[in-house]
N, C-alpha and C. Protein backbone atom coordinates (compact mmCIF):
# COMPACT_ATOMS: atom_id res chain seq x y z
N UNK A 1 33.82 1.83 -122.65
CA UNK A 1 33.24 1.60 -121.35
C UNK A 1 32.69 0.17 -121.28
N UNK A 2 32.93 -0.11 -120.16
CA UNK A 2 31.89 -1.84 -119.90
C UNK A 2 30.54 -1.56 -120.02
N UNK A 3 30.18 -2.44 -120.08
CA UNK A 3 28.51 -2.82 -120.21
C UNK A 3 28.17 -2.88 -118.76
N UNK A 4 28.67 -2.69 -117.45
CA UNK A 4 28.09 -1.79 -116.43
C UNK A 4 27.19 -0.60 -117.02
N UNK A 5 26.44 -0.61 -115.65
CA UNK A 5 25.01 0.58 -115.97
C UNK A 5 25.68 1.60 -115.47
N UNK A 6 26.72 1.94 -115.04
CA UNK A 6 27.37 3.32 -114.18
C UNK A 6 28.92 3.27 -114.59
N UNK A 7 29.60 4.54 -114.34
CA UNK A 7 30.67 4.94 -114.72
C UNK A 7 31.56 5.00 -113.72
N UNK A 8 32.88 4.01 -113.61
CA UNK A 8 33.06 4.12 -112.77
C UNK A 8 34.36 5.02 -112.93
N UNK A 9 34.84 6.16 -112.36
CA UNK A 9 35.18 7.58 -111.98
C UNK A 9 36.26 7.52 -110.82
N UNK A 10 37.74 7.48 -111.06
CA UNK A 10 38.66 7.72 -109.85
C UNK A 10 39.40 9.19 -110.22
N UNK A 11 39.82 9.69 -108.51
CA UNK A 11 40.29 11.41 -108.80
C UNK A 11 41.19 11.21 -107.88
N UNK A 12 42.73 11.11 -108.24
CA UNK A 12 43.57 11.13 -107.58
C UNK A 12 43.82 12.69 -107.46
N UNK A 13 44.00 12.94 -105.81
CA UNK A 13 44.10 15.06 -105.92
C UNK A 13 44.96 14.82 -104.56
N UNK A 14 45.76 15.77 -104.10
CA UNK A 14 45.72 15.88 -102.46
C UNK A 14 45.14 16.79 -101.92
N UNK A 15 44.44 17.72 -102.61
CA UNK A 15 43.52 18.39 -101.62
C UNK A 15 42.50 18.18 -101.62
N UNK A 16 41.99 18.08 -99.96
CA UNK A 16 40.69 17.84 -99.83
C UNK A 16 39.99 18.27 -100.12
N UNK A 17 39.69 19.63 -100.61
CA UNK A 17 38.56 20.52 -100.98
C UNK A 17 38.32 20.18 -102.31
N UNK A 18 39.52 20.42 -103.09
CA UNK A 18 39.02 19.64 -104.50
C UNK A 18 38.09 18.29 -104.90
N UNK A 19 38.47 16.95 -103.67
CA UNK A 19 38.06 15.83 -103.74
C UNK A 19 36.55 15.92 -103.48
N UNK A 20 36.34 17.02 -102.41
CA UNK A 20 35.12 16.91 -101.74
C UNK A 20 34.12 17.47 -103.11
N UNK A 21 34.48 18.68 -103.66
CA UNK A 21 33.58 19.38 -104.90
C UNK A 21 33.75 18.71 -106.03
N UNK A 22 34.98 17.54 -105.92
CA UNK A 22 34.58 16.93 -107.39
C UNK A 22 33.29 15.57 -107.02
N UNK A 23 33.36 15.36 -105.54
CA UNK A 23 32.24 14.53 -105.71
C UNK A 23 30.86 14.76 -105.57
N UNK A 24 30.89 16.35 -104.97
CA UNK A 24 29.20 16.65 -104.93
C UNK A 24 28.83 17.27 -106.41
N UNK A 25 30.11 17.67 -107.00
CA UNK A 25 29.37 17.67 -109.08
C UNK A 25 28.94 16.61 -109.40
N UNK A 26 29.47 15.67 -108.98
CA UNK A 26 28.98 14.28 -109.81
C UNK A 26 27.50 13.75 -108.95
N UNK A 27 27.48 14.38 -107.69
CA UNK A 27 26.27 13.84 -106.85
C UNK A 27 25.13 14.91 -107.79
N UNK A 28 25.37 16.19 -108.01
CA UNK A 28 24.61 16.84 -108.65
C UNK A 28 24.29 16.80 -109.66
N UNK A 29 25.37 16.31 -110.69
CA UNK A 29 24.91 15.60 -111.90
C UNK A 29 23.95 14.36 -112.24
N UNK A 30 23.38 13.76 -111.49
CA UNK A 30 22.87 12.76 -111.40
C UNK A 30 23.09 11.39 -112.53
N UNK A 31 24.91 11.70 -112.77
CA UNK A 31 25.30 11.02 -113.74
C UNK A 31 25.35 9.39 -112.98
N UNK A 32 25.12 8.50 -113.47
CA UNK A 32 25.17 7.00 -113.09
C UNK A 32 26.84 6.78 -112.73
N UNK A 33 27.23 6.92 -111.82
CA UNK A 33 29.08 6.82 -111.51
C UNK A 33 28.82 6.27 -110.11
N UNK A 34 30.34 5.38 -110.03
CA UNK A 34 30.49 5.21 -108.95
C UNK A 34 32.23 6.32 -108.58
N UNK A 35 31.70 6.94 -107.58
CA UNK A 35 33.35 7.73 -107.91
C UNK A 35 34.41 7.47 -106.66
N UNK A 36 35.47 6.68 -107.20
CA UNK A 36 36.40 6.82 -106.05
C UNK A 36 37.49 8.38 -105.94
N UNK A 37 37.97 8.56 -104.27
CA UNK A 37 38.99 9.43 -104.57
C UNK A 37 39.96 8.69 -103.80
N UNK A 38 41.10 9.10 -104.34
CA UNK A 38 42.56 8.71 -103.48
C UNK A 38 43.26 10.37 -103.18
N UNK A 39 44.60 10.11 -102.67
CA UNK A 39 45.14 11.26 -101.80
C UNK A 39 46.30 11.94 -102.32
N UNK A 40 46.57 10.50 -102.96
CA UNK A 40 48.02 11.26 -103.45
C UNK A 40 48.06 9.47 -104.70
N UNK A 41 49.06 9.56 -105.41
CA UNK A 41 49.80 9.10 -106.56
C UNK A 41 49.87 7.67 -105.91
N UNK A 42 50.55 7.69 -104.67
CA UNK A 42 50.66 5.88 -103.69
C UNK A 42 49.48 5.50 -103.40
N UNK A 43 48.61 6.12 -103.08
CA UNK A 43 47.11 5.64 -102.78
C UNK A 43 46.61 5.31 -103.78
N UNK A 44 46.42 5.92 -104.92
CA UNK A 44 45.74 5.23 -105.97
C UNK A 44 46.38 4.16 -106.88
N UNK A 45 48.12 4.29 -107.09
CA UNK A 45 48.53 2.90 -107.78
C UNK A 45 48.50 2.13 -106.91
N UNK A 46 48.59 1.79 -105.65
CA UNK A 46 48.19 0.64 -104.46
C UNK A 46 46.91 0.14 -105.26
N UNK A 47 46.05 1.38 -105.33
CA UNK A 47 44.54 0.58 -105.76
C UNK A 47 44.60 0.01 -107.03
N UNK A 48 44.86 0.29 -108.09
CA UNK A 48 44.92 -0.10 -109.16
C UNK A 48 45.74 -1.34 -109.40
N UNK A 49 46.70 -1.30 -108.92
CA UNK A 49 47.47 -3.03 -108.61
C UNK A 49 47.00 -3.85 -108.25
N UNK A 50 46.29 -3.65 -107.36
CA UNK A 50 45.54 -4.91 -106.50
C UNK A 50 44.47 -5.38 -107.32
N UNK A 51 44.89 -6.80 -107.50
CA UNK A 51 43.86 -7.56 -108.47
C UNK A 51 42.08 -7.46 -108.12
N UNK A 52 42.12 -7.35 -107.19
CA UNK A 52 40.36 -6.96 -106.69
C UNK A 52 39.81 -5.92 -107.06
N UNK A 53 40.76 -5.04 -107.32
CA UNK A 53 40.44 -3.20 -107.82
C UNK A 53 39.58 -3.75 -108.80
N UNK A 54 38.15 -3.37 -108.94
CA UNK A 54 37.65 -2.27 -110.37
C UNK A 54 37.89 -1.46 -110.85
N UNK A 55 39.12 -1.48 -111.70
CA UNK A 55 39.34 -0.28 -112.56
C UNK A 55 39.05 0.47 -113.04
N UNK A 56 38.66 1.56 -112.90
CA UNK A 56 38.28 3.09 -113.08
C UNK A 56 37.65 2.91 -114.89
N UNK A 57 36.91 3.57 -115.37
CA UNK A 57 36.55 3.94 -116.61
C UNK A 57 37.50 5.46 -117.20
N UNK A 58 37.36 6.09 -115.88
CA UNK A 58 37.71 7.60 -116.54
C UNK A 58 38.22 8.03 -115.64
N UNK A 59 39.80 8.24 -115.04
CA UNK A 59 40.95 8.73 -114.34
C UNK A 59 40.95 10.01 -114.20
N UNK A 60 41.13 11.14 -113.40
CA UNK A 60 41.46 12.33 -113.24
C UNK A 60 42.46 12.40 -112.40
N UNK A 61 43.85 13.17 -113.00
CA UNK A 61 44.66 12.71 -111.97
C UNK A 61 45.45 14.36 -112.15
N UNK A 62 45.61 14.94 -110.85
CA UNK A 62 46.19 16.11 -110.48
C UNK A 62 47.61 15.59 -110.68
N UNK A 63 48.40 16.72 -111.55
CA UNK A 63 49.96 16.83 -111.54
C UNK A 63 50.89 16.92 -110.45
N UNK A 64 50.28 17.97 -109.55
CA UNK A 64 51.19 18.17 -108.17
C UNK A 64 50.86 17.60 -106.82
N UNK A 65 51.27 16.23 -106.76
CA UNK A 65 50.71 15.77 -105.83
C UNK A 65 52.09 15.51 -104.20
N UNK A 66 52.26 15.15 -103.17
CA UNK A 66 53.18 14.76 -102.82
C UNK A 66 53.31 13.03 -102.72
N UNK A 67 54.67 12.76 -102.56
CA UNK A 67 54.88 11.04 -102.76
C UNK A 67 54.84 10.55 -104.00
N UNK A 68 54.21 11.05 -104.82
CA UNK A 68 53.88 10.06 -105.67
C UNK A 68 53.18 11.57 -107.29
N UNK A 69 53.68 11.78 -107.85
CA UNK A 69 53.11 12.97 -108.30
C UNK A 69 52.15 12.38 -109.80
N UNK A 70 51.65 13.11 -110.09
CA UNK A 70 50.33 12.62 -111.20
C UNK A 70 51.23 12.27 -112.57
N UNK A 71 52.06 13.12 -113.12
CA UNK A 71 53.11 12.66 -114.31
C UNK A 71 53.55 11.34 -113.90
N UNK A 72 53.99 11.14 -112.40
CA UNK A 72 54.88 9.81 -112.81
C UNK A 72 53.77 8.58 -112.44
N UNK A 73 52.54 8.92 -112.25
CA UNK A 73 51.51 8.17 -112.03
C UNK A 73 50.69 7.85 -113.54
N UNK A 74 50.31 8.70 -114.09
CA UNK A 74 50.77 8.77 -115.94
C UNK A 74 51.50 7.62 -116.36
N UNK A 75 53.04 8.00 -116.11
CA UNK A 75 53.94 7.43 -116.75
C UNK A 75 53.68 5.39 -116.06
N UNK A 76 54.02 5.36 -115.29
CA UNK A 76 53.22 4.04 -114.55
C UNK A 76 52.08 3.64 -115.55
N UNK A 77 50.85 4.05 -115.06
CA UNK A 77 49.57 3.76 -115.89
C UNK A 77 49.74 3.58 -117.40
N UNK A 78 50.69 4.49 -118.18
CA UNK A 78 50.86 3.52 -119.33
C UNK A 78 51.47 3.06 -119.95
N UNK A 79 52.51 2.73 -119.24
CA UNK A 79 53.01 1.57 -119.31
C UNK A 79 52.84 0.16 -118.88
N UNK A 80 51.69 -0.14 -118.35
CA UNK A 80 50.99 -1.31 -118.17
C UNK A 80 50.01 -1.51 -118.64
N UNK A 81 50.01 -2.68 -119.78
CA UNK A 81 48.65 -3.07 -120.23
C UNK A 81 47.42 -3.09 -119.51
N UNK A 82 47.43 -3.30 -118.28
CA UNK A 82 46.75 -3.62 -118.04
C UNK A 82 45.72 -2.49 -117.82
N UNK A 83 46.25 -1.56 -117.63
CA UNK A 83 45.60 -0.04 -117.70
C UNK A 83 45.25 0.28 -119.03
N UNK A 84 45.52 -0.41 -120.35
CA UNK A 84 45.24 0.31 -121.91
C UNK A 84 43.67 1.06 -121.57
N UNK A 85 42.62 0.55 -120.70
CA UNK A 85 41.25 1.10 -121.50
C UNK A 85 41.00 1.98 -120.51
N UNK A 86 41.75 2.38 -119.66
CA UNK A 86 41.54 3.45 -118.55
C UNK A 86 41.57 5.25 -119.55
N UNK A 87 40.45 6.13 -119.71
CA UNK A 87 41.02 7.16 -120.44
C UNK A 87 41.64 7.98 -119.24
N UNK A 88 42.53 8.70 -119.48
CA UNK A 88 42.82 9.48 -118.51
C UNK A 88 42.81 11.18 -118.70
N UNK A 89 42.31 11.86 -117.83
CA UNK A 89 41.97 13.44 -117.99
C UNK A 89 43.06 13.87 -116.92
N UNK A 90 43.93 14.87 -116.95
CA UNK A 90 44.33 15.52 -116.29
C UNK A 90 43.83 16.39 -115.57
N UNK A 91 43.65 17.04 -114.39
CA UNK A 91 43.12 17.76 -113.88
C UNK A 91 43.78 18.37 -112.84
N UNK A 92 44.37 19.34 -113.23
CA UNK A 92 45.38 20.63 -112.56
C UNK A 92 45.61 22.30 -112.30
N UNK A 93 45.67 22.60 -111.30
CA UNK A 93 45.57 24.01 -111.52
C UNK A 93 46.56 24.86 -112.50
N UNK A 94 47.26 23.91 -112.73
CA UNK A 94 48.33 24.33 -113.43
C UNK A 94 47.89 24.28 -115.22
N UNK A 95 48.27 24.93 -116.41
CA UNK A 95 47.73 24.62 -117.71
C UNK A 95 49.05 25.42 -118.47
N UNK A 96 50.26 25.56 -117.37
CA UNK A 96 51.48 25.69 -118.08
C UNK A 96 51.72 24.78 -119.64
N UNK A 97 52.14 25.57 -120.36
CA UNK A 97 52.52 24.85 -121.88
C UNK A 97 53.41 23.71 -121.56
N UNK A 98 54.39 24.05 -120.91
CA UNK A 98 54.96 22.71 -120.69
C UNK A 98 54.35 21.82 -119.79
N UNK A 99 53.35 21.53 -118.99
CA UNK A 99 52.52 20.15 -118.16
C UNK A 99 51.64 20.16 -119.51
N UNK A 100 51.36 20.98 -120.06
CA UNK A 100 50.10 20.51 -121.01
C UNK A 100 50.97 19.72 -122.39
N UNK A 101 52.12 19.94 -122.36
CA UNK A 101 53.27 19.17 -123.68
C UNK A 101 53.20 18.00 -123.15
N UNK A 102 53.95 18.02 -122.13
CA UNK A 102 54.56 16.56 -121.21
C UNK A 102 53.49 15.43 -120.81
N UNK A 103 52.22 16.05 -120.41
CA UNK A 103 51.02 15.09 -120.14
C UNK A 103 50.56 14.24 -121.53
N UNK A 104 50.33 15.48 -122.53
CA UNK A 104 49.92 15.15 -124.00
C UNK A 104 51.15 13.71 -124.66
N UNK A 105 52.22 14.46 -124.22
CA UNK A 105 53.59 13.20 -124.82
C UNK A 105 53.24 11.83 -124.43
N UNK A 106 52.72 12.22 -122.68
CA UNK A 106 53.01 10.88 -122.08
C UNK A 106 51.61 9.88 -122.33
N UNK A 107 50.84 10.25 -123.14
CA UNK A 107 49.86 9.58 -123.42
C UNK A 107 48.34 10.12 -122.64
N UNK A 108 48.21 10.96 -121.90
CA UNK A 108 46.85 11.15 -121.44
C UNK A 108 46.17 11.74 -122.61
N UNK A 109 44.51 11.65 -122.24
CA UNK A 109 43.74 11.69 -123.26
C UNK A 109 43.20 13.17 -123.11
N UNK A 110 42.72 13.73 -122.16
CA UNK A 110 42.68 15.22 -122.09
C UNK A 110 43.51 15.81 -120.85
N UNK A 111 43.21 17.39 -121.08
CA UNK A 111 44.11 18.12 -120.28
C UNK A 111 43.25 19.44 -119.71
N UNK A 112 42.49 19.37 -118.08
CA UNK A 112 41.71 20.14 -118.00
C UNK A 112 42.26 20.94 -116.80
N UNK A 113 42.37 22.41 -116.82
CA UNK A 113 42.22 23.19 -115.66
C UNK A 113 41.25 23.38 -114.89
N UNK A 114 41.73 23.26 -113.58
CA UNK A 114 40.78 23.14 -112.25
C UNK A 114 39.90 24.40 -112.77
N UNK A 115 38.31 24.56 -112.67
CA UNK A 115 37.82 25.68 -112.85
C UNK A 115 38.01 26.24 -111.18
N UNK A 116 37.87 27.42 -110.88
CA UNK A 116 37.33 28.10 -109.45
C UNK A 116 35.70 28.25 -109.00
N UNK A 117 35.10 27.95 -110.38
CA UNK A 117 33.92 27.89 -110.01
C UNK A 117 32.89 26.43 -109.96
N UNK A 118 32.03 26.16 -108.94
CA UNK A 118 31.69 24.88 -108.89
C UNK A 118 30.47 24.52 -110.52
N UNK A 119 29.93 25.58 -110.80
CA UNK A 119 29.01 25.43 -111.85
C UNK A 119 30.01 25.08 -113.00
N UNK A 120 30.51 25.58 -113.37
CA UNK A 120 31.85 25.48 -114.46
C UNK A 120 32.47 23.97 -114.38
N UNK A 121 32.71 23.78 -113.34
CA UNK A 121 33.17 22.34 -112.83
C UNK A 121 31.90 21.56 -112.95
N UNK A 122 31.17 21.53 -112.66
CA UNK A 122 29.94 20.36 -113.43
C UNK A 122 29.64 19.91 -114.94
N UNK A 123 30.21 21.31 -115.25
CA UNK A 123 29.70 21.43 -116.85
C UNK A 123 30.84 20.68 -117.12
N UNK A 124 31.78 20.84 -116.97
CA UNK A 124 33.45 20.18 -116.92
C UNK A 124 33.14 18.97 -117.44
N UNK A 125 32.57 18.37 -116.24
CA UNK A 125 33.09 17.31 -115.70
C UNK A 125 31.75 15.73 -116.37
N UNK A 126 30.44 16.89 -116.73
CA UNK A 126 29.61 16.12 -117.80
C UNK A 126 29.78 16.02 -118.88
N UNK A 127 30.84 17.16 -119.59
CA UNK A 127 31.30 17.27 -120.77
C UNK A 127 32.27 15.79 -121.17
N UNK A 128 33.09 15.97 -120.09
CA UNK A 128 34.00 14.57 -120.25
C UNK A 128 33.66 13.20 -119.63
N UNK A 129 32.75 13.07 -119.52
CA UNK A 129 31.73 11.94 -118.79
C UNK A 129 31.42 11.46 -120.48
N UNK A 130 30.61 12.73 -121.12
CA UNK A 130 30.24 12.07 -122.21
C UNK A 130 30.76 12.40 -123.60
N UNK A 131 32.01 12.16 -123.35
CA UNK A 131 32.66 12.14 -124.35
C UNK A 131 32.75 10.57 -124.59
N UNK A 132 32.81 10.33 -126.28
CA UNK A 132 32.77 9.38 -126.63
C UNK A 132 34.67 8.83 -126.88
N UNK A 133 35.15 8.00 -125.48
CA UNK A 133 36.71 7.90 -125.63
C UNK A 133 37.13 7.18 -126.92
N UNK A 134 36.29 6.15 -127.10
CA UNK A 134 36.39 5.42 -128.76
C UNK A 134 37.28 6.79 -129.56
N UNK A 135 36.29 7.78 -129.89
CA UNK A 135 36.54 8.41 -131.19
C UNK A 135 37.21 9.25 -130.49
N UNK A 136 37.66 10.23 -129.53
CA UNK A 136 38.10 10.79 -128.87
C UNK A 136 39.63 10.39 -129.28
N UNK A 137 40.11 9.30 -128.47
CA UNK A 137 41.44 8.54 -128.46
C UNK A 137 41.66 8.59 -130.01
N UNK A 138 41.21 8.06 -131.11
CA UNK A 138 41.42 7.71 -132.27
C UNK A 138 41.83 9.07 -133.11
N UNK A 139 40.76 10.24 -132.59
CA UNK A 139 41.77 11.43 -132.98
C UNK A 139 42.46 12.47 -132.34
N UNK A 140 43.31 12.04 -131.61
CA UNK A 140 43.47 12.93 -130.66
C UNK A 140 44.89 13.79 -131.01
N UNK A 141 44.89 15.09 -131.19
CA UNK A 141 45.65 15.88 -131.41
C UNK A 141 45.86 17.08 -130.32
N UNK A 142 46.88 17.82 -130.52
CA UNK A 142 47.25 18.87 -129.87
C UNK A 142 46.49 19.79 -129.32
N UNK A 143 45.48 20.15 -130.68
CA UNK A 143 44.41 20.84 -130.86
C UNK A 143 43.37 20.82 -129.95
N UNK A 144 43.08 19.05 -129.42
CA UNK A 144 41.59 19.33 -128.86
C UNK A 144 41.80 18.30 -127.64
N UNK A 145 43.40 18.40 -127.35
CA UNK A 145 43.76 17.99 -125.85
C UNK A 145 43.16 18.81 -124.45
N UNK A 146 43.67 20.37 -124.94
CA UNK A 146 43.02 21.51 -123.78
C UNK A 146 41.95 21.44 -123.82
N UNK A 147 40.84 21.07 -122.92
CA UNK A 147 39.41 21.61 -122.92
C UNK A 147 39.35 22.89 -122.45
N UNK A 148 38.68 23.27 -123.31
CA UNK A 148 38.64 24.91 -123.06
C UNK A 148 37.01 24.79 -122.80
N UNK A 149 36.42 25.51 -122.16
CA UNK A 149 34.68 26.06 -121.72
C UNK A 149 34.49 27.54 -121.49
């Protein structure tokens, strides 16, 4: 993370309801973030290209998106350096073995299912706030890709 005092937090989703409850967890968390959301996969690599963007600290990016879907938004993101220190969390309703293979292959750093409940989703979402990505990334295996709660 930078030596900013706050975390800065992007959630690429297309549904609105998701966008809206992932930002009142973080309003309720009273975690130091600044959190952007985008809509879909084109909205957020638009943002991230553009040399003015502040680049996100910690990515959440939904698999099934339209236009632009979260795997090939993945696949984009790392393949550009310029993205190396972005960690990225998946965040999908989906936790099929194969999105949880294919995400893991393509380099993301965790792999979390949407909870249904908003308390569950806070705990979520402070859990991976403070995770330390240093040591995280350095061992990252099969094993402790799924967050399970």
């Amino acid at each position: 993370m930078n030596n900013d005092d706050y975390i800065r937090i992007a959630l690429a989703d297309d549904d609105a309801d998701d966008r809206l409850f992932f930002e009142e967890a973080f309003e309720e968390l009273k975690i130091k973030s600044k959190v952007s959301t985008f809509n879909d996969g084109d909205d957020l690599m638009d943002y991230l290209n553009n040399e003015s963007s502040n680049l996100p600290n910690l990515l959440f990016l939904d698999l099934n998106m339209p236009r632009m879907s979260g795997m090939e938004c993945l696949t984009e993101i790392k393949e550009n350096p310029k993205f190396k220190n972005i960690a990225i969390a998946i965040y999908s309703t989906s936790a099929s073995d194969e999105d949880v293979e294919n995400t893991f292959v393509k380099g993301a750093n965790i792999y979390i299912k949407k909870p249904n409940d908003f308390e569950v989703l806070k705990k979520i979402l402070s859990e991976v706030v403070t995770i330390n990505w240093q040591y995280k990334t350095s061992g990252l295996n099969k094993d402790n890709f799924l967050l399970r709660l």
